[in-house]
Protein backbone atom coordinates (compact mmCIF):
# COMPACT_ATOMS: atom_id res chain seq x y z
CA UNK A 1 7.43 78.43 53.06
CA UNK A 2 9.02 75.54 51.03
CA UNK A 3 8.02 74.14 47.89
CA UNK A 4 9.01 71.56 45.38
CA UNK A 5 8.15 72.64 41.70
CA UNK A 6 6.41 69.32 39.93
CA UNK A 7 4.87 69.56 36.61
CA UNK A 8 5.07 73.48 36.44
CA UNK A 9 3.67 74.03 39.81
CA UNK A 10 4.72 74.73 43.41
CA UNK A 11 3.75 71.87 45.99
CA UNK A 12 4.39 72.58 49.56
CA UNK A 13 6.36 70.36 51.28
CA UNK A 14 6.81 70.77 55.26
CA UNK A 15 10.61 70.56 56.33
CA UNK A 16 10.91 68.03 58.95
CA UNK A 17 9.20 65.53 56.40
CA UNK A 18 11.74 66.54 53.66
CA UNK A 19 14.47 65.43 56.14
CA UNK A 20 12.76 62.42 56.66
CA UNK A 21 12.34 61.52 53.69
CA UNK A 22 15.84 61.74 52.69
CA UNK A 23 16.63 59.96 55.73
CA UNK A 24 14.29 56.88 54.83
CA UNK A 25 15.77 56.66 51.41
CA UNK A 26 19.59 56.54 53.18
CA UNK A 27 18.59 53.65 55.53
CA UNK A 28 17.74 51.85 53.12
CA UNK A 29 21.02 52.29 51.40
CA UNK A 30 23.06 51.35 54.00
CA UNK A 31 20.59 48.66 55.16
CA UNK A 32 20.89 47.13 51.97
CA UNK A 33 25.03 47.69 51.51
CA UNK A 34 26.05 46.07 55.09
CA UNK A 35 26.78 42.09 56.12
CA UNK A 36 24.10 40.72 58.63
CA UNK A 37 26.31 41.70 61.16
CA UNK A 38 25.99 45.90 61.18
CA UNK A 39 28.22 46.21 64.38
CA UNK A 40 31.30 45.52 61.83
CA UNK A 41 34.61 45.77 63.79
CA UNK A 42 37.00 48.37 61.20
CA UNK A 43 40.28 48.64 63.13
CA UNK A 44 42.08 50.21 59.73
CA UNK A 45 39.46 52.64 59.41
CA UNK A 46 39.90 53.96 63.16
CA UNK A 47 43.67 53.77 62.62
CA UNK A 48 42.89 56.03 59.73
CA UNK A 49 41.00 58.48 61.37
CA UNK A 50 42.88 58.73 64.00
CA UNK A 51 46.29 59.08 62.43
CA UNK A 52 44.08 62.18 59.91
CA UNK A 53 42.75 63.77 62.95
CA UNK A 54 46.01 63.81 64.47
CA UNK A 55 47.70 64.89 61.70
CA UNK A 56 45.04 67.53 60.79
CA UNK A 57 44.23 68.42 64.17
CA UNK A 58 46.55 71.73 63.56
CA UNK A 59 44.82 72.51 60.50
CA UNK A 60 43.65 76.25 59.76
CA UNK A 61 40.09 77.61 58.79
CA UNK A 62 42.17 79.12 55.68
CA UNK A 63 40.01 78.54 52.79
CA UNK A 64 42.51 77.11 50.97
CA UNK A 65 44.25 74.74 53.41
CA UNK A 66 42.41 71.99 52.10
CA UNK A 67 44.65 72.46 49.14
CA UNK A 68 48.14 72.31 51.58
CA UNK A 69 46.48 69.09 53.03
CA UNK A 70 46.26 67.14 49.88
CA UNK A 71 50.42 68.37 48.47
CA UNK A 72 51.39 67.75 52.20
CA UNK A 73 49.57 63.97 52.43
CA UNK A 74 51.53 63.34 49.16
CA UNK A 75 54.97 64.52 50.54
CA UNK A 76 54.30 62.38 53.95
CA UNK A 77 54.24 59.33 51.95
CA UNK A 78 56.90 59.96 50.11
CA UNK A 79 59.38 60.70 53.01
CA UNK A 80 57.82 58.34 55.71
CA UNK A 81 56.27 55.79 53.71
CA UNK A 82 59.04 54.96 50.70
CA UNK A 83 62.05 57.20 52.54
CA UNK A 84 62.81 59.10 48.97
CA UNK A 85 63.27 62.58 49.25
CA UNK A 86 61.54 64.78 46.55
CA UNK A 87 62.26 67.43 44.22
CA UNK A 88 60.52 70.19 43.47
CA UNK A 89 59.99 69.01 39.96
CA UNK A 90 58.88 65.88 41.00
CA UNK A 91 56.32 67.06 43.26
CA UNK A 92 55.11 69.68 40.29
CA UNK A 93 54.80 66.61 38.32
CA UNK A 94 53.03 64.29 40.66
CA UNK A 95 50.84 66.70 41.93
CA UNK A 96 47.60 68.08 40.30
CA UNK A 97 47.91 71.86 41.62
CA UNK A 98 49.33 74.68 40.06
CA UNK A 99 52.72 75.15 40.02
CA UNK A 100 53.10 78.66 41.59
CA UNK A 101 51.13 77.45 44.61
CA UNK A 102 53.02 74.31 44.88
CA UNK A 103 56.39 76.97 45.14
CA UNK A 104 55.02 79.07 47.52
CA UNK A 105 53.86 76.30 49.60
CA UNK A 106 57.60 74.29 49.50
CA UNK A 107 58.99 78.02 50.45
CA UNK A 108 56.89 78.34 53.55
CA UNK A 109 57.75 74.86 54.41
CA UNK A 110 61.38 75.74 54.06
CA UNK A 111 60.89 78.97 56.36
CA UNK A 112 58.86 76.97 59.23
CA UNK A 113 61.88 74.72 59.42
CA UNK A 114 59.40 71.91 58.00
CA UNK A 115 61.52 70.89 55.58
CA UNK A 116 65.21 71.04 54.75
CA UNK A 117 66.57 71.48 50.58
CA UNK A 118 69.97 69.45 50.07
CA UNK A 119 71.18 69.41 46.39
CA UNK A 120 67.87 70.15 45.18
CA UNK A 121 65.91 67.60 46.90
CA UNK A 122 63.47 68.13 50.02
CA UNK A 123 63.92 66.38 53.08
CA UNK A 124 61.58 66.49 56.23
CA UNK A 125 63.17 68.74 58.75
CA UNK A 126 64.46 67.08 62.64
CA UNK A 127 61.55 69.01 64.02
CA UNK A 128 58.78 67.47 61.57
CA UNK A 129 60.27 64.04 62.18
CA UNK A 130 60.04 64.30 66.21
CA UNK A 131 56.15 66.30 64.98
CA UNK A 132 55.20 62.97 63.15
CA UNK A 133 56.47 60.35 65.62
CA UNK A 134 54.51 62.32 68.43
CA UNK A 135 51.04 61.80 66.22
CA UNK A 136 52.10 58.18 65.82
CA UNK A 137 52.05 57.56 68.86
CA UNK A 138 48.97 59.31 70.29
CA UNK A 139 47.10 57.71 67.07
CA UNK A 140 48.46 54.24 68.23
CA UNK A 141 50.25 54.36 65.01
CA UNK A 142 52.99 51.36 64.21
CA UNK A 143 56.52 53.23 63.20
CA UNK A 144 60.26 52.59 63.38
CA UNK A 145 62.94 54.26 63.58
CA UNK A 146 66.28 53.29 61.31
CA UNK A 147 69.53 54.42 60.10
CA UNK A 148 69.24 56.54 57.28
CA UNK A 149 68.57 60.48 56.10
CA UNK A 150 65.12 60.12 56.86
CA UNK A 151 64.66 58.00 60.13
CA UNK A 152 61.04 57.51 60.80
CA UNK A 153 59.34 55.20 58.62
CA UNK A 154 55.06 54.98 58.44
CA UNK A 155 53.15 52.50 57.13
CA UNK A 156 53.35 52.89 53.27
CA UNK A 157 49.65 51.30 53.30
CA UNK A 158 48.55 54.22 55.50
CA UNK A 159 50.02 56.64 54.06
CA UNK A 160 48.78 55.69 50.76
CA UNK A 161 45.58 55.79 52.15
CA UNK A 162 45.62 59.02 53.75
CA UNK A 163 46.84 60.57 50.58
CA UNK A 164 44.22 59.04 48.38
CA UNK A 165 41.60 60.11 51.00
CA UNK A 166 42.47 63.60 51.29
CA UNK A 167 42.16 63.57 47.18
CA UNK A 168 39.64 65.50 45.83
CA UNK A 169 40.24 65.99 41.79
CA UNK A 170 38.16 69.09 40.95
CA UNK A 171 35.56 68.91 44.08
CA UNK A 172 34.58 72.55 44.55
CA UNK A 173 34.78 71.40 48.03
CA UNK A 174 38.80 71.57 47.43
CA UNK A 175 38.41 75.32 48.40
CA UNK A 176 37.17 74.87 52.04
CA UNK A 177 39.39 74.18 54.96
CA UNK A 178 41.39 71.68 55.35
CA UNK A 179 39.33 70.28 58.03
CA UNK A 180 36.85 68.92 56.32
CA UNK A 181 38.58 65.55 56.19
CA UNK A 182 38.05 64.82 59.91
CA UNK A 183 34.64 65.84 59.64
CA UNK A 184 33.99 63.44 56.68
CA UNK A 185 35.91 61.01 58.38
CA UNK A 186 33.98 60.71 61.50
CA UNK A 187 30.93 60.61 59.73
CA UNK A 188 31.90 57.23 58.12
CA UNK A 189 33.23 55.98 61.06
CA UNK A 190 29.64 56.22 62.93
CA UNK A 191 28.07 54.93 59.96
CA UNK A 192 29.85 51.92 59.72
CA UNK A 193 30.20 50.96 63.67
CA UNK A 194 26.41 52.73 64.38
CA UNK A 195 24.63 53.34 61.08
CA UNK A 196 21.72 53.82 63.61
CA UNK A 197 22.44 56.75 65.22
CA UNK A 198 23.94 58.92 63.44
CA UNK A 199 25.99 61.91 64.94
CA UNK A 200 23.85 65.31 65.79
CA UNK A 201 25.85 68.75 65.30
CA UNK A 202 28.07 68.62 68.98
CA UNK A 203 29.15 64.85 68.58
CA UNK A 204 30.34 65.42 64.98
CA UNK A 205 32.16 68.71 66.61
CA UNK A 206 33.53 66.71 69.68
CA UNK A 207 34.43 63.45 67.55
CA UNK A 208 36.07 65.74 64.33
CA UNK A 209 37.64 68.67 67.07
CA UNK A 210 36.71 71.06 65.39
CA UNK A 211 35.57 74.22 66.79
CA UNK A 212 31.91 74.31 66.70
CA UNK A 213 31.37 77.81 64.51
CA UNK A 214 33.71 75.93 62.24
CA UNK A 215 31.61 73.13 61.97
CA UNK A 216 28.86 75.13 60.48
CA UNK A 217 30.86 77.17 57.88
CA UNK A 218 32.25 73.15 56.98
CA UNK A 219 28.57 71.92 57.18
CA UNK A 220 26.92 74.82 55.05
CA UNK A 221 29.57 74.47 52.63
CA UNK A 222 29.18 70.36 52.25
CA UNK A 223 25.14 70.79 52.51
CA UNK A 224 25.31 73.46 49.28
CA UNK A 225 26.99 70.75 47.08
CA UNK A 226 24.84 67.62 48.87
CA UNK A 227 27.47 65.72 50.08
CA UNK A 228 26.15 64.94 53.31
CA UNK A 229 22.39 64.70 54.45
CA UNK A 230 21.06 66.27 57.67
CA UNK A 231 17.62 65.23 58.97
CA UNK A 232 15.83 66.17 62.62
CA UNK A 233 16.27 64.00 65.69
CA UNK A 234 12.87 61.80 66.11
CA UNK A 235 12.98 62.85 69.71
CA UNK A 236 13.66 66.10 70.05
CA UNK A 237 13.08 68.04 66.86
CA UNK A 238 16.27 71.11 68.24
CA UNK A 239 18.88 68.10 67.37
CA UNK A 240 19.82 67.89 63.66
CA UNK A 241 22.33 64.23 63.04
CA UNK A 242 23.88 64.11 60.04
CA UNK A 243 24.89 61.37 57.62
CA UNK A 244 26.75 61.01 54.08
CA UNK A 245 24.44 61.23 50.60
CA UNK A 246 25.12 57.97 48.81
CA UNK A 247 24.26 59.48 45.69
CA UNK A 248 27.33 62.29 45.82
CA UNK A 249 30.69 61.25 43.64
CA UNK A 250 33.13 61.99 46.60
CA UNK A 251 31.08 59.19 49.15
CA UNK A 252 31.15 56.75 45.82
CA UNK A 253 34.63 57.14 45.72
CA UNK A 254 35.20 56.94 49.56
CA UNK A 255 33.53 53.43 49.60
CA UNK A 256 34.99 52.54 46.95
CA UNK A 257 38.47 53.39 48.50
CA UNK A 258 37.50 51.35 51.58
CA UNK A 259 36.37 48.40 49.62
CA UNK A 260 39.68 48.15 48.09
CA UNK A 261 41.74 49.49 50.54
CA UNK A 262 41.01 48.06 53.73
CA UNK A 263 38.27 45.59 53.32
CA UNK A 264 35.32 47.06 54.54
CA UNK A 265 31.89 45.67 54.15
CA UNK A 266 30.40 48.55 52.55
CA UNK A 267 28.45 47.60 48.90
């Protein structure tokens, strides 16, 4: 049984109207925050996604990958999007992890051949290089290639992007995989192109790719500190869709990000 406690006592409350509910209350959220015009075309915002998804697509279920993702977003901008190579004291400084992890993380770069150390900066190894220009291109990704140390250059919007995205400041959710982001990410994406039909459990897995017993370790995890909101299919009450919760800091900050960033029409 399930109860809400109001004024001192327990009122029962069944669950499919609690999801409800909720869901009325985000419609008319988003109903309120879009242009006329709710089919809004976001070409950045699939670029995005589809540059993350390709970029995380390798990502771990270690529980703290999510913390590699956000040191490793930073370093890809640096390289690929301003061509500067980076020290380790630099990074330590520009970085808001702890320093013994951010060590241990350069020194398993260094022994996967990710990255190279020359004169005490880091460089992005040959093999990362040919990695990244193979995820441009099956994200439709705009690159070049020039003479210098580091030859591929990215979008420096992009990458600025992506590395503001992936931030997450003290989120407890900073201790989950990695993956997350491409399950966030495709959750925004359908409610900005489809706000009406939001994703159910094996579209969000098929959309994010990630394995579907991941998806539910990801999903318990976001659900205990309400970042998204999960209500019952109207037709067919074993399909649960899922959508963000408006009211959560991290989905404040992600519109706000896309506002500025890349124009959006969320309010």
């Amino acid at each position: 049984m399930t109860g809400a406690l109001t004024n001192g006592t327990v009122k029962n409350l069944n669950i499919e109207d609690q999801h409800k509910t909720a869901y009325v209350g985000q419609e008319d959220w988003v109903r309120l925050g879009f242009e006329k015009d709710l089919k809004v075309s976001l070409p950045d915002f699939h670029g995005l996604r589809r540059f993350l998804t390709e970029l995380n697509v390798r990502q771990t279920t270690n529980r703290q990958s999510y913390r590699a993702s956000n040191i490793k977003s930073w370093l890809l901008e640096q390289w690929f999007g301003w061509s500067k190579p980076v020290s380790r004291e630099f990074l330590k400084s520009s970085v808001t992890e702890d320093p013994l992890y951010i060590e241990r993380l350069v020194n398993r770069y260094l022994d996967k051949d990710r990255c190279t150390e020359t004169h005490g900066y880091l460089y992005p190894s040959e093999s990362l290089i040919e990695d990244m220009a193979g995820i441009c291109i099956r994200s439709q990704t705009p690159h070049e290639w020039k003479k210098a140390p580091i030859k591929l250059n990215i979008s420096k919007d992009l990458l600025r992007l992506s590395t503001l995205i992936t931030l997450r400041g003290n989120d407890p959710l900073c201790g989950v995989s990695g993956q997350l982001i491409r399950v966030e990410l495709s959750i925004w994406e359908q409610l900005l192109s489809q706000r009406n039909l939001p994703l159910c459990s094996s579209e969000l897995a098929h959309r994010s790719c990630v394995q579907k017993s991941t998806l539910t370790t990801l999903l318990d995890a976001a659900m205990k500190h309400e970042l998204f909101i999960s209500f019952i299919d109207a037709e067919d009450e074993r399909i649960t869709r899922w959508t963000i919760n408006t009211r959560h800091s991290r989905n404040k900050y992600v519109r706000s990000l896309l506002e500025r960033k890349i124009g959006t029409t969320v309010r």
